[in-house]
Protein backbone atom coordinates (compact mmCIF):
# COMPACT_ATOMS: atom_id res chain seq x y z
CA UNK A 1 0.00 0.00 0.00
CA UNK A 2 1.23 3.51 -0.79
CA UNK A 3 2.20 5.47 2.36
CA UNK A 4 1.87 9.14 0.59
CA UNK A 5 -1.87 7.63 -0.25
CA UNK A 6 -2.94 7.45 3.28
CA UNK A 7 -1.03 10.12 3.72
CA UNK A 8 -3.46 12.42 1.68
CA UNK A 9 -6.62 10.57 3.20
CA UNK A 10 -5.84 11.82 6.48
CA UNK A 11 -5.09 15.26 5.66
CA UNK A 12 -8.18 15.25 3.99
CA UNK A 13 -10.27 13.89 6.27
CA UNK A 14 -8.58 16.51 8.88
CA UNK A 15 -9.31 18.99 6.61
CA UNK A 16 -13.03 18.00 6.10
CA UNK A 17 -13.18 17.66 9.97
CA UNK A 18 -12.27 21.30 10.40
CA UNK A 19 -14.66 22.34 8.25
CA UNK A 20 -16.87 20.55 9.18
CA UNK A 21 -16.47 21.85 12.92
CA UNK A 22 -16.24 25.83 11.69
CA UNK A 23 -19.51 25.42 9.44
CA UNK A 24 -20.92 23.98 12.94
CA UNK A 25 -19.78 27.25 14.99
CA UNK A 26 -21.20 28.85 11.83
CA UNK A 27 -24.75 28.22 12.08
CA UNK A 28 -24.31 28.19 16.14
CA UNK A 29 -23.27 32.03 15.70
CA UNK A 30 -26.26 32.50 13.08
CA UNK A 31 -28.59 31.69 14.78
CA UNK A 32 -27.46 34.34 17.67
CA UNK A 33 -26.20 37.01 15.22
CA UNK A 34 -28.14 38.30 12.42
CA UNK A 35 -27.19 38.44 9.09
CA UNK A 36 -25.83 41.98 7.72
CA UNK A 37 -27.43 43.16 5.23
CA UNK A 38 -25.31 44.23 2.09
CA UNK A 39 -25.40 48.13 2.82
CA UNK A 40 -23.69 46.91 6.24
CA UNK A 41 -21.19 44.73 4.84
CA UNK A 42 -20.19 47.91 2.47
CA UNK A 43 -20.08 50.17 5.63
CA UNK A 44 -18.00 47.91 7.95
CA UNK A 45 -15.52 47.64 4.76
CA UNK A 46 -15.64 51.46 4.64
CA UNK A 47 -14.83 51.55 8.12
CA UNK A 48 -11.99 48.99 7.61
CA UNK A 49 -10.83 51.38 4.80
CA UNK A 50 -9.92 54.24 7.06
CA UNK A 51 -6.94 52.95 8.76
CA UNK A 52 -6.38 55.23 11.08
CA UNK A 53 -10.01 55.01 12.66
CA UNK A 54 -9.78 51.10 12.35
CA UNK A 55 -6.70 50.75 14.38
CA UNK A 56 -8.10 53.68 16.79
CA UNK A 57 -11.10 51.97 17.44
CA UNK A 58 -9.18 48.29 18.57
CA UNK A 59 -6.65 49.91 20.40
CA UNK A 60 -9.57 52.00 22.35
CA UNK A 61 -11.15 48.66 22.89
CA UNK A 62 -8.22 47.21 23.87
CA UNK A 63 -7.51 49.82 26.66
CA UNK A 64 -11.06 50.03 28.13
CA UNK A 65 -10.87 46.07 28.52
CA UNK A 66 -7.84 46.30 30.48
CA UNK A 67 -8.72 48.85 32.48
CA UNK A 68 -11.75 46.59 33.65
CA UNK A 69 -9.89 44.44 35.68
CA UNK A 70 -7.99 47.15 36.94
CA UNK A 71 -8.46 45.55 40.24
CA UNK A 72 -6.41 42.73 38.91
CA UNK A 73 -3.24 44.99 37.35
CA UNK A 74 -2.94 47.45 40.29
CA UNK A 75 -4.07 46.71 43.52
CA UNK A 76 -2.75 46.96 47.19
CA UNK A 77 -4.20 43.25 47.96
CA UNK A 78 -3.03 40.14 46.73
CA UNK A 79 -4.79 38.26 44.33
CA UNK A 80 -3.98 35.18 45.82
CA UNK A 81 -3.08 34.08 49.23
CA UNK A 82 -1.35 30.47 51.02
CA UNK A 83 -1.04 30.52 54.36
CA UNK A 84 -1.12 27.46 56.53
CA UNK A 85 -2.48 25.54 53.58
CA UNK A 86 -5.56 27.84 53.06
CA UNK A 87 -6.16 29.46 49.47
CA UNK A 88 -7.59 33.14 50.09
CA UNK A 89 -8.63 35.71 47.64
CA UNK A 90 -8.00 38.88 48.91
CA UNK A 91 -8.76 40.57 45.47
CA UNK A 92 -12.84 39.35 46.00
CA UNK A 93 -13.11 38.71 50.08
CA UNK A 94 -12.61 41.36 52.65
CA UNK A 95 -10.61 39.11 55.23
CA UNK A 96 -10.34 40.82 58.82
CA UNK A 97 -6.35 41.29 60.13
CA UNK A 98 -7.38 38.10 63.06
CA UNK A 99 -6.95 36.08 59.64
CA UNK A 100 -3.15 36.26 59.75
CA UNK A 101 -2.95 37.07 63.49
CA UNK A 102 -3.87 40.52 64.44
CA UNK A 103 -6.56 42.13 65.88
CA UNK A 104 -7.98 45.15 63.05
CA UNK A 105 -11.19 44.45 61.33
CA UNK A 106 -9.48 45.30 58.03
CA UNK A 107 -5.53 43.91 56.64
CA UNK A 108 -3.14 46.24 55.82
CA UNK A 109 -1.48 43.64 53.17
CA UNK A 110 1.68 45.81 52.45
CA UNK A 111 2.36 45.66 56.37
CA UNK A 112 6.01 44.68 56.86
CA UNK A 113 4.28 42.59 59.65
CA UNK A 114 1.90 41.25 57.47
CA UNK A 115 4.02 40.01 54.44
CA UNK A 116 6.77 38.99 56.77
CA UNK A 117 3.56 36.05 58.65
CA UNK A 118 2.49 35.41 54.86
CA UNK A 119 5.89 34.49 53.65
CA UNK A 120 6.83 32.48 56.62
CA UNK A 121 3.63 30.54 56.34
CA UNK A 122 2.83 30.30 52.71
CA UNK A 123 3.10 32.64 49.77
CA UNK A 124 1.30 35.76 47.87
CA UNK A 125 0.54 36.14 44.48
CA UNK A 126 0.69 39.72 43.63
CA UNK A 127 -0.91 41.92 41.02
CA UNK A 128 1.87 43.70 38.82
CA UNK A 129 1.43 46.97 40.50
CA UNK A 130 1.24 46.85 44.04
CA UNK A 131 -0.79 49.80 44.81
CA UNK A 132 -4.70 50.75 44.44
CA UNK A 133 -5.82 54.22 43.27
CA UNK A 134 -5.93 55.58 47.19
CA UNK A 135 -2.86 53.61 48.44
CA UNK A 136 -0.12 55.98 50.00
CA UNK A 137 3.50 54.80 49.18
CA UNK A 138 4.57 54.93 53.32
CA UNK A 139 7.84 52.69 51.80
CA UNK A 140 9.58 55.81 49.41
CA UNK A 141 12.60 57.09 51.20
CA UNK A 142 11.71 60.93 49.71
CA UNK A 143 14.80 62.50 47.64
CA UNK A 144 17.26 65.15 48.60
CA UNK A 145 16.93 68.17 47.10
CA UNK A 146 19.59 71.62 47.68
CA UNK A 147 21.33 71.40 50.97
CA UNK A 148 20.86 67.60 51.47
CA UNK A 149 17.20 68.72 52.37
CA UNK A 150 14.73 65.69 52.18
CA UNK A 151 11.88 66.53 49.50
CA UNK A 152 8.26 65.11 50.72
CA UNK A 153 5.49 64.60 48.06
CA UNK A 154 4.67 64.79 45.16
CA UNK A 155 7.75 62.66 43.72
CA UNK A 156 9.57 61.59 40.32
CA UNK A 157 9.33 58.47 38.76
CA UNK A 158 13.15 56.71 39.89
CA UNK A 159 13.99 56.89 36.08
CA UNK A 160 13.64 60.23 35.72
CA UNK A 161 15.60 61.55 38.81
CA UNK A 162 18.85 61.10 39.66
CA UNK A 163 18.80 62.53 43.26
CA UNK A 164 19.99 60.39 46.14
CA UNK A 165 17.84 58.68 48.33
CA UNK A 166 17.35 60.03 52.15
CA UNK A 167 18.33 57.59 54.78
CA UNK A 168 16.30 54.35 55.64
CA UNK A 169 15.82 51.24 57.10
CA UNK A 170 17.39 48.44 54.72
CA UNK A 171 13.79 46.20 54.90
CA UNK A 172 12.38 49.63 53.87
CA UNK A 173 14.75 50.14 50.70
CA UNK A 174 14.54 46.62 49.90
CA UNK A 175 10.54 47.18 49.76
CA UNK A 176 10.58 49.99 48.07
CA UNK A 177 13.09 48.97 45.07
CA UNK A 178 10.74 45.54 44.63
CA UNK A 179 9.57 45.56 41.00
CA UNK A 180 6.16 45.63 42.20
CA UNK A 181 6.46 49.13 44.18
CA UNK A 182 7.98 50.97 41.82
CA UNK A 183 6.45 54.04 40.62
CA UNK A 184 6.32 53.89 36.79
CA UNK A 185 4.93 57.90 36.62
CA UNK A 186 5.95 58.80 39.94
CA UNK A 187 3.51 59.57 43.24
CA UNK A 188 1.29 62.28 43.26
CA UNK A 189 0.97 65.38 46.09
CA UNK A 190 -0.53 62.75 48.41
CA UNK A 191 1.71 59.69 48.20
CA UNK A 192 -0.07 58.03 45.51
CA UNK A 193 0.86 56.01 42.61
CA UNK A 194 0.08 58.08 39.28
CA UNK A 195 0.37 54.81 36.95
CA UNK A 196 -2.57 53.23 39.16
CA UNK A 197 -4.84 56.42 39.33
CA UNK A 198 -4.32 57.24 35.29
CA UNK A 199 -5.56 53.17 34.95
CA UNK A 200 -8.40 53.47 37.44
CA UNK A 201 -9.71 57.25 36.09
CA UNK A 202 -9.43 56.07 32.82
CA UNK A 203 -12.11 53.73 33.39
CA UNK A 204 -14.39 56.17 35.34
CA UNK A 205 -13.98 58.15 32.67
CA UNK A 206 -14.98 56.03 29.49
CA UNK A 207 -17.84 54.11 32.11
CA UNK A 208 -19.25 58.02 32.93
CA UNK A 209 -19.22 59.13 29.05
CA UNK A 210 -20.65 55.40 27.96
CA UNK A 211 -23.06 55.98 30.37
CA UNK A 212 -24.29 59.29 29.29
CA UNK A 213 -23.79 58.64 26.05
CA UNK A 214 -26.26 55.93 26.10
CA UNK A 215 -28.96 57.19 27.66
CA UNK A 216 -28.49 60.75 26.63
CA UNK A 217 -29.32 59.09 23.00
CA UNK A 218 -31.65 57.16 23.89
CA UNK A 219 -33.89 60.15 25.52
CA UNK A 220 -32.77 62.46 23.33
CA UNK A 221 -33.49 59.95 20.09
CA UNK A 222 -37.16 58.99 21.72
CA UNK A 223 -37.81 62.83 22.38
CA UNK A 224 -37.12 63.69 18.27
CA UNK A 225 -39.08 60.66 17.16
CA UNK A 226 -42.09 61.94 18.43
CA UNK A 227 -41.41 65.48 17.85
CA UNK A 228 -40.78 65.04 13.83
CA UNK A 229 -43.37 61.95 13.44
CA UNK A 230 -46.20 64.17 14.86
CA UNK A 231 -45.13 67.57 14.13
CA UNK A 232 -48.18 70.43 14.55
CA UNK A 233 -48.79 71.27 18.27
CA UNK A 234 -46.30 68.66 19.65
CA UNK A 235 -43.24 70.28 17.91
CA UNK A 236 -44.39 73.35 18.42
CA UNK A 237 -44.70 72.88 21.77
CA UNK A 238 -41.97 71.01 22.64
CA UNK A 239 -39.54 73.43 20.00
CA UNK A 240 -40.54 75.78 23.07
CA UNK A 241 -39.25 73.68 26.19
CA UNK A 242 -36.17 72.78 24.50
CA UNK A 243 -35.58 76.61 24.22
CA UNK A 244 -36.25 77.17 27.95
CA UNK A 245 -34.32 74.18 28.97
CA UNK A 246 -31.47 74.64 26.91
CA UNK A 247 -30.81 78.64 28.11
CA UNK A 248 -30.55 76.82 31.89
CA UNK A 249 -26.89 77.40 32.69
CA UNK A 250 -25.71 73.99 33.65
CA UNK A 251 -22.96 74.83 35.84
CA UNK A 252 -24.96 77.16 38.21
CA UNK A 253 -27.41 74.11 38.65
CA UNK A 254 -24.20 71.79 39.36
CA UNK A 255 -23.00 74.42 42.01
CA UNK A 256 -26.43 74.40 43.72
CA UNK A 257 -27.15 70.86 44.07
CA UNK A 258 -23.33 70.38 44.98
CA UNK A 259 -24.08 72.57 47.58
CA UNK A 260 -26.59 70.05 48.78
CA UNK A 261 -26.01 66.49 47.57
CA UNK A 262 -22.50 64.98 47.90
CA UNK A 263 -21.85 65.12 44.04
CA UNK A 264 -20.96 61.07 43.37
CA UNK A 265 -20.47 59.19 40.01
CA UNK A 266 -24.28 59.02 39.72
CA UNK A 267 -25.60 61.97 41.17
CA UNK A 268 -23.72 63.65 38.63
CA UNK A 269 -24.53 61.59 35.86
CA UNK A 270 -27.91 62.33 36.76
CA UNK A 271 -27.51 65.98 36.45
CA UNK A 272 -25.07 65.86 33.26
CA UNK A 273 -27.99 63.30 31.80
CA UNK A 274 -30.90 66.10 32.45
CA UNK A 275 -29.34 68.48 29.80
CA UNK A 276 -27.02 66.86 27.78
CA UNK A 277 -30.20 64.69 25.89
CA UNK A 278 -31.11 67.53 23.74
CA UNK A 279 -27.60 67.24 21.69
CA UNK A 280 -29.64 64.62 19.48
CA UNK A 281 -33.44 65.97 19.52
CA UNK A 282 -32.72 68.31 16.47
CA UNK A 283 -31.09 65.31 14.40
CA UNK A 284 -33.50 62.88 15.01
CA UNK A 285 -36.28 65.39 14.03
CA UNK A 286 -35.02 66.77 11.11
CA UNK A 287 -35.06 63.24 9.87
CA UNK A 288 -38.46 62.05 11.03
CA UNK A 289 -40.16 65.40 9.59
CA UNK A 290 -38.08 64.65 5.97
CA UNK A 291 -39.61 60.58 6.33
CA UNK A 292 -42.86 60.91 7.24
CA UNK A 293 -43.93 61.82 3.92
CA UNK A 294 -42.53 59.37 2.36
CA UNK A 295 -44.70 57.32 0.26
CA UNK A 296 -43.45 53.88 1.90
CA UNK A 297 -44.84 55.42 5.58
CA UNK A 298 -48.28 56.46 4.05
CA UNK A 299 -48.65 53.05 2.67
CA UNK A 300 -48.05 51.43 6.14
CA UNK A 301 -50.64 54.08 7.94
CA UNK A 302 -53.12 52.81 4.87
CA UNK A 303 -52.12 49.23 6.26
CA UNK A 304 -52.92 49.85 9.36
CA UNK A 305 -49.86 49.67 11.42
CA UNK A 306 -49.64 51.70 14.57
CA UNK A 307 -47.57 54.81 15.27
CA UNK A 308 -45.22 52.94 17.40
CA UNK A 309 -44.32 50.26 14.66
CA UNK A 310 -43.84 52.65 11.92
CA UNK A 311 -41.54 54.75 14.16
CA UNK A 312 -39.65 52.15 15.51
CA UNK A 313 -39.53 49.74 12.38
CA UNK A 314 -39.29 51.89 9.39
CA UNK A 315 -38.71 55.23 10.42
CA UNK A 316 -35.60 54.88 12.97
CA UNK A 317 -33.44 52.66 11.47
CA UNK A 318 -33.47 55.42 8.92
CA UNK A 319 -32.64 58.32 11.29
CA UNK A 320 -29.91 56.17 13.11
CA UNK A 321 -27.68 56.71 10.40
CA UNK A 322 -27.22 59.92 11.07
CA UNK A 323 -27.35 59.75 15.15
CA UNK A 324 -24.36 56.89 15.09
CA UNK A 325 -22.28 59.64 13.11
CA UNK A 326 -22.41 61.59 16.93
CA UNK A 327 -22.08 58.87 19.13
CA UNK A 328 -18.45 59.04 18.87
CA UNK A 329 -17.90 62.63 19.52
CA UNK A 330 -20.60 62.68 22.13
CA UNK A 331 -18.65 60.28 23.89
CA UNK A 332 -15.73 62.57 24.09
CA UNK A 333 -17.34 65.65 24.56
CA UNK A 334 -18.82 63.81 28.22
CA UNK A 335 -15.53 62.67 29.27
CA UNK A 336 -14.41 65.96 28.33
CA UNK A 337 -16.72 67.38 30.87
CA UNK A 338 -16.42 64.94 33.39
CA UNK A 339 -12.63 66.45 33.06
CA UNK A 340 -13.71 69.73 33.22
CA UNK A 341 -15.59 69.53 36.33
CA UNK A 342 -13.18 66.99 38.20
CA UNK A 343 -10.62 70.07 37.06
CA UNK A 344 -12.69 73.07 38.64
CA UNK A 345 -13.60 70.90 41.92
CA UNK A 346 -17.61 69.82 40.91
CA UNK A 347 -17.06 66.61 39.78
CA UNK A 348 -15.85 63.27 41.58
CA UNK A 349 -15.86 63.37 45.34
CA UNK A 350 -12.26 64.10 46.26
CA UNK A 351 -9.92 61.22 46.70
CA UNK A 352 -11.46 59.52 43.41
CA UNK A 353 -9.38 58.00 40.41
CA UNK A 354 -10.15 61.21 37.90
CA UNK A 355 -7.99 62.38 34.76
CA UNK A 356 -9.23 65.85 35.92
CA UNK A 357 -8.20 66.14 39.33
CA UNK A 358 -4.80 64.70 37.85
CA UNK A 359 -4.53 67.78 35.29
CA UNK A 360 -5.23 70.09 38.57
CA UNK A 361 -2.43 68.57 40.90
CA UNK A 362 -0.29 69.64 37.51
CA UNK A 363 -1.29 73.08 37.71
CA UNK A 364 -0.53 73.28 41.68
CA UNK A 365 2.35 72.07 41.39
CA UNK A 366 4.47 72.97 37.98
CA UNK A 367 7.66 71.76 39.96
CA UNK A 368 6.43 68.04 39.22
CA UNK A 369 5.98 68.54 35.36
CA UNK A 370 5.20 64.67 35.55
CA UNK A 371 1.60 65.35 36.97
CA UNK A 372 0.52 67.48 34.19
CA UNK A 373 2.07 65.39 31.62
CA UNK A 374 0.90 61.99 32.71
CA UNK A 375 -2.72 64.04 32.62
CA UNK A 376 -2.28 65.46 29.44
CA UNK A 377 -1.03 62.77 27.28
CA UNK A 378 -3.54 60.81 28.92
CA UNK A 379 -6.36 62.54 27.94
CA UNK A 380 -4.66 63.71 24.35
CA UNK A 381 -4.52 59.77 23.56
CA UNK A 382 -7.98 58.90 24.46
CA UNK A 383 -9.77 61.93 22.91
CA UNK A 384 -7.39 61.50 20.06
CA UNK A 385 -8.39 57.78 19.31
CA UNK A 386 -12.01 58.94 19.89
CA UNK A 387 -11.90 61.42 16.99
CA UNK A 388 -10.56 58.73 14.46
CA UNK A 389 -12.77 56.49 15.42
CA UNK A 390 -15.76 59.59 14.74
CA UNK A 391 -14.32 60.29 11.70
CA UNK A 392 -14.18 56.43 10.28
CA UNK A 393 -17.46 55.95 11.33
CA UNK A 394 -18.85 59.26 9.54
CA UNK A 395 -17.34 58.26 6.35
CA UNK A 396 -18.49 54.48 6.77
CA UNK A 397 -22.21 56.10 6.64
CA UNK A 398 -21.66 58.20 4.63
CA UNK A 399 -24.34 57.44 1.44
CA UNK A 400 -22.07 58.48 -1.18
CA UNK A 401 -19.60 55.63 -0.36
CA UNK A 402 -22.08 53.35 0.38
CA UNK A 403 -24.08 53.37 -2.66
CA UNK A 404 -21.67 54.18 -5.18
């Protein structure tokens, strides 16, 4: 028998397995995920065509996924614990100081105490940055500055100074030159890691603009529908709220119910969401006053169908083309304000991971030119890769590409 013959079967029959398995996950994705319709293939290949906003958008994605388990890069607990033959999970169980034998209701795990009963009785497995958003670096030595003077907070990242170290304990130096502790960007005015709290705002920042970004459109694309589809006395009478409501200056109502309310991450989402929904009202009823006399939406009122179905079914899908074109750039322009406020003192309550509040420790203190940097680029790169990612997806719906 010829060896190359069987050979050749069993490639085949490999190769007819693995198709055989793909065409499988094939109709098992199918059935979940709909079928794009040609005018959508055309746009996502649009979209693929502009380089720069296809790259933008997976390297956006690819950020805002790893700052989701921030918890997991940067965090002052371990992520796993052995001691005495126990597994913990500090990372996901709040496990009282009696655990390793002390007496506080809460462990300090960065305790020179602590780690010294955790390595003599088992072993830690540590995040790669050993520090959470609020943790103060007690373990940095401080720097001397003129006349041998020790300098306190806010300090340099160790690459970027070469001033000597003040004196200290040798358990303390040895902590505080462990790859986990070091300070990548440097500590902040309090003590605090600037890596960890640019990782940590930079989630609060794309959750808050997601967040108002979704249901700002969703109000604002529900308040247009029925504003164009209607028309008369509704738009004319809600033409006239939007006015009033609009001319409301929005950050004298912040600084009044600041004055009451604690302002937290949904309080103020809450007040940003009251008068940032009327960015898409116009959009959506331009569109809905230019379809409703279209011949295809007096057939289906001579059909029978209800308002609601023609508006949701035939109408919107229409007017969502031009609403996605925003999306983008309304999603920077609300962490753009989130900035803003968490800049000026209204935003986050103090303490809180926020790009903002990073950009205003620059401006206090220009002698640390790695505050306002580390805030800056920050903020450049994320708005920046927002923008492409606007601009891809405006030409990707565009109807003259997609139709020609």
């Amino acid at each position: 028998m010829d060896v190359r013959t069987n050979d050749t079967t069993d490639e085949l029959s490999l190769t007819s397995a693995s198709t055989g398995s793909k065409s499988r996950w094939l109709k098992w994705l199918s059935r979940w995920l709909p079928e794009p319709s040609p005018v959508n293939k055309r746009r996502w290949q649009n979209f693929k065509g502009n380089r720069r906003g296809y790259w933008s958008f997976w390297i956006f994605l690819a950020l805002f996924f790893l700052t989701l388990f921030a918890e997991v890069i940067a965090n002052d607990r371990p992520l796993m614990v052995s001691y005495n033959g126990e597994l913990l999970f500090p990372v996901v169980v709040d496990y009282p100081e009696e655990k390793f034998g002390g007496f506080l209701a809460t462990t300090d795990y960065r305790d020179p105490i602590i780690i010294e009963e955790i390595e003599a009785n088992g072993w830690a497995l540590w995040p790669p940055v050993h520090y959470s958003y609020d943790t103060i670096n007690r373990d940095y030595p401080l720097r001397k500055g003129a006349n041998d003077i020790c300098l306190g907070y806010p300090a340099p990242p160790p690459w970027a100074s070469s001033a000597k170290l003040c004196k200290t304990t040798p358990s303390q130096l040895q902590r505080f030159n462990s790859w986990g502790n070091t300070n990548w960007l440097g500590l902040d005015d309090q003590g605090r890691d600037v890596l960890t709290r640019v990782i940590y705002g930079f989630r609060v920042s794309v959750l808050f603009g997601l967040l108002l970004t979704i249901f700002s459109t969703v109000i604002g694309v529900a308040a247009g529908a029925v504003q164009g589809y209607f028309g008369g006395w509704v738009d004319l009478v809600f033409q006239r709220f939007l006015e009033i409501w609009t001319s409301i200056p929005t950050l004298y109502v912040l600084l009044i119910i600041s004055s009451v309310l604690v302002p937290g991450f949904w309080v103020l989402l809450f007040i940003m969401l009251l008068f940032s929904w009327t960015s898409l009202v116009g959009v959506v009823r331009a569109e809905f006053l230019r379809g409703r006399n279209f011949e295809y939406i007096t057939a289906a009122k001579a059909l029978g169908l209800s308002d609601t179905k023609i508006m949701y079914k035939h109408m919107l899908p229409n007017a969502m083309v031009a609403t996605l074109t925003f999306l983008p750039f309304t999603l920077s322009g609300a962490i753009t304000a989130l900035t803003a406020l968490d800049f000026l003192g209204l935003g986050l309550p103090p303490g809180s991971p926020s790009l903002g509040e990073l950009v205003l420790q620059g401006k206090k203190h220009l002698e640390a030119p790695w505050l306002g940097l580390t805030g800056f680029f920050s903020l450049a790169i994320m708005l920046s890769l927002l923008i492409f990612i606007g601009e891809a997806v405006r030409d990707a719906l565009d109807p003259r590409k997609t139709f020609r």
